[in-house]
C-alpha atoms as a PDB file:
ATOM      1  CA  UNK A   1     -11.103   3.668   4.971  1.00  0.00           C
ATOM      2  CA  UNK A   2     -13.004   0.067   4.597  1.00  0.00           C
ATOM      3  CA  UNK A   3     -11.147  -2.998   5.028  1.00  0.00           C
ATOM      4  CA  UNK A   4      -9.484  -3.921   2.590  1.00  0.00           C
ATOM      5  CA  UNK A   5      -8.963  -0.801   0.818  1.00  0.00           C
ATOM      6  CA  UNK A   6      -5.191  -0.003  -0.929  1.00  0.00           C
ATOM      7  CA  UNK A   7      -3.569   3.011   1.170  1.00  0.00           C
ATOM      8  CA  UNK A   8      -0.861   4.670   1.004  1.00  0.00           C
ATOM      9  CA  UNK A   9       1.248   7.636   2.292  1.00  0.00           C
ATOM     10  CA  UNK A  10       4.434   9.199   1.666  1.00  0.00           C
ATOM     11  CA  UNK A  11       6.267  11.368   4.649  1.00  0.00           C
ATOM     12  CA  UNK A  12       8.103  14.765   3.599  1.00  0.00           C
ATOM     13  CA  UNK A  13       9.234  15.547   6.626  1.00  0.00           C
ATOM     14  CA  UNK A  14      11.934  14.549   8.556  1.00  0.00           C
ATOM     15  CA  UNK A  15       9.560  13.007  11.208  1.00  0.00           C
ATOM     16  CA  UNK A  16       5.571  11.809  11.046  1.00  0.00           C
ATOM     17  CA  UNK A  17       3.136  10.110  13.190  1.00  0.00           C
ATOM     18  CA  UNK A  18       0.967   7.861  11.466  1.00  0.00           C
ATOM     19  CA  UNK A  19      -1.848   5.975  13.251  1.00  0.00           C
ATOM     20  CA  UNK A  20      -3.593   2.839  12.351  1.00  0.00           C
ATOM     21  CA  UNK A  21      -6.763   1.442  13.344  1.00  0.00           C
ATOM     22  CA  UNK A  22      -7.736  -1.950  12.858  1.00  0.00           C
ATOM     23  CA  UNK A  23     -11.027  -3.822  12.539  1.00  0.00           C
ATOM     24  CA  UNK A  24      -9.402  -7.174  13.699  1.00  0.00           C
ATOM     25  CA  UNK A  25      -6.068  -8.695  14.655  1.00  0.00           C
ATOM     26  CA  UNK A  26      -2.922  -8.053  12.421  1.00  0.00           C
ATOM     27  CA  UNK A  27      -3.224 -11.163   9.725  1.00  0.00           C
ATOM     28  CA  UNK A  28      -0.131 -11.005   7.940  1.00  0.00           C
ATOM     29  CA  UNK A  29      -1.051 -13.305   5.392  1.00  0.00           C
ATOM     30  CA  UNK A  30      -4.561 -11.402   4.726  1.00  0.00           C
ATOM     31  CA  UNK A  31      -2.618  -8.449   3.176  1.00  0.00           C
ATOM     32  CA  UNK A  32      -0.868  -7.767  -0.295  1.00  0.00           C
ATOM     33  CA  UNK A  33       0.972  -4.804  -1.461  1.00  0.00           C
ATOM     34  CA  UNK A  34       0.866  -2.980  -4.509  1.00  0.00           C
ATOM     35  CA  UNK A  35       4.142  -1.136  -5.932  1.00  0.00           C
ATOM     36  CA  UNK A  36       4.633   1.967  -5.018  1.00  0.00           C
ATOM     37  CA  UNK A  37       5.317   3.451  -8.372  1.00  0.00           C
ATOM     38  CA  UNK A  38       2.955   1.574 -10.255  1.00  0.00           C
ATOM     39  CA  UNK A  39       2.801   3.057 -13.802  1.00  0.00           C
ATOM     40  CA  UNK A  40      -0.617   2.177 -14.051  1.00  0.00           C
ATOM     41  CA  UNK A  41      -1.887   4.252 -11.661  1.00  0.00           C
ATOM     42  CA  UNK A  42       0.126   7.029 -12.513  1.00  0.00           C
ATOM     43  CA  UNK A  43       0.469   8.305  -8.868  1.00  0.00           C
ATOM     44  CA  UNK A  44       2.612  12.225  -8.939  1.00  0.00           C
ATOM     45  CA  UNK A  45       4.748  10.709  -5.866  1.00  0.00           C
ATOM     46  CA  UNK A  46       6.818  13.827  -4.644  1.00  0.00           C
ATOM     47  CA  UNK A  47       9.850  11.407  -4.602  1.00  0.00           C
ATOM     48  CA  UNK A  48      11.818   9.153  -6.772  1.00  0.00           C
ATOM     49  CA  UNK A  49      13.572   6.905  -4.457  1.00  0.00           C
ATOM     50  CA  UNK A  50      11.400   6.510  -1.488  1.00  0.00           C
ATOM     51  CA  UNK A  51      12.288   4.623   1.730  1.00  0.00           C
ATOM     52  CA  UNK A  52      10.169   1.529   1.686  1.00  0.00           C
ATOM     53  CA  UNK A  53       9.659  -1.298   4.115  1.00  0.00           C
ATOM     54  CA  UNK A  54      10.731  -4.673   2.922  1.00  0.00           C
ATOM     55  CA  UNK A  55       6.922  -6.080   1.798  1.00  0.00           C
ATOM     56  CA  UNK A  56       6.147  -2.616   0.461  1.00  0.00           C
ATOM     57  CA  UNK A  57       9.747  -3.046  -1.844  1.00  0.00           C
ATOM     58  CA  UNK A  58       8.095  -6.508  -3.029  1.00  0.00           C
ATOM     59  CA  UNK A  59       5.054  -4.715  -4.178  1.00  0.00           C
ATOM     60  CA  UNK A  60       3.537  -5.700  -7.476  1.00  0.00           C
ATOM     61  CA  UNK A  61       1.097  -4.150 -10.043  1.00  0.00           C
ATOM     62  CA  UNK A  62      -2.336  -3.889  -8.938  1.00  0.00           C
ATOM     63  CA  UNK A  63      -3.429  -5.403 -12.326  1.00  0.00           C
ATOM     64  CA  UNK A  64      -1.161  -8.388 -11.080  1.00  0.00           C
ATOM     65  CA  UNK A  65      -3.519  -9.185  -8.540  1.00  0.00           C
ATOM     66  CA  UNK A  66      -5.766 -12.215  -8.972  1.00  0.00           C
ATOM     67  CA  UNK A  67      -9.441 -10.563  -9.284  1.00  0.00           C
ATOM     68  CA  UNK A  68     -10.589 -12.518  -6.515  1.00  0.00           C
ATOM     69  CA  UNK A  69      -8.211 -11.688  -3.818  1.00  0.00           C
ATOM     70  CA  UNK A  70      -9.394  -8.165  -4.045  1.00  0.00           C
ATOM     71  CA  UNK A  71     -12.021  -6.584  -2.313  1.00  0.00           C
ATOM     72  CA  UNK A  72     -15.667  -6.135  -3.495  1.00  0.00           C
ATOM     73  CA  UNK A  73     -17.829  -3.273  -2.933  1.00  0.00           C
END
């Protein structure tokens, strides 16, 4: 996927390997996240209460995003 592109993934499984490759060094402050269950999207998650990391639980609405902090293609 291009840099900068919103991803996501949800496990079913008890266990999962999930692999990450990077085009630079980890930039914490480079990255947003967008909620998980964001109605606008309208994502058919195959869970309701899904483990999430403690940025991912801050997520917001993608529409929340200012239009310039998002990538351009």
């Amino acid at each position: 996927m291009p840099a900068g592109f919103a991803h996501g993934f949800c496990v079913t499984s008890e266990t999962a390997m999930f692999a990450y490759k990077c085009t630079d060094v980890y930039n914490p402050t480079g990255e947003g996240s967008v909620i998980w269950n964001d109605s606008d999207l309208n994502i058919p998650w195959p869970v309701q209460d899904p483990e999430l990391s403690a940025k991912d639980a801050l997520g917001k609405k993608l529409a929340d995003f200012a239009p310039d902090s998002l990538p351009h293609y």
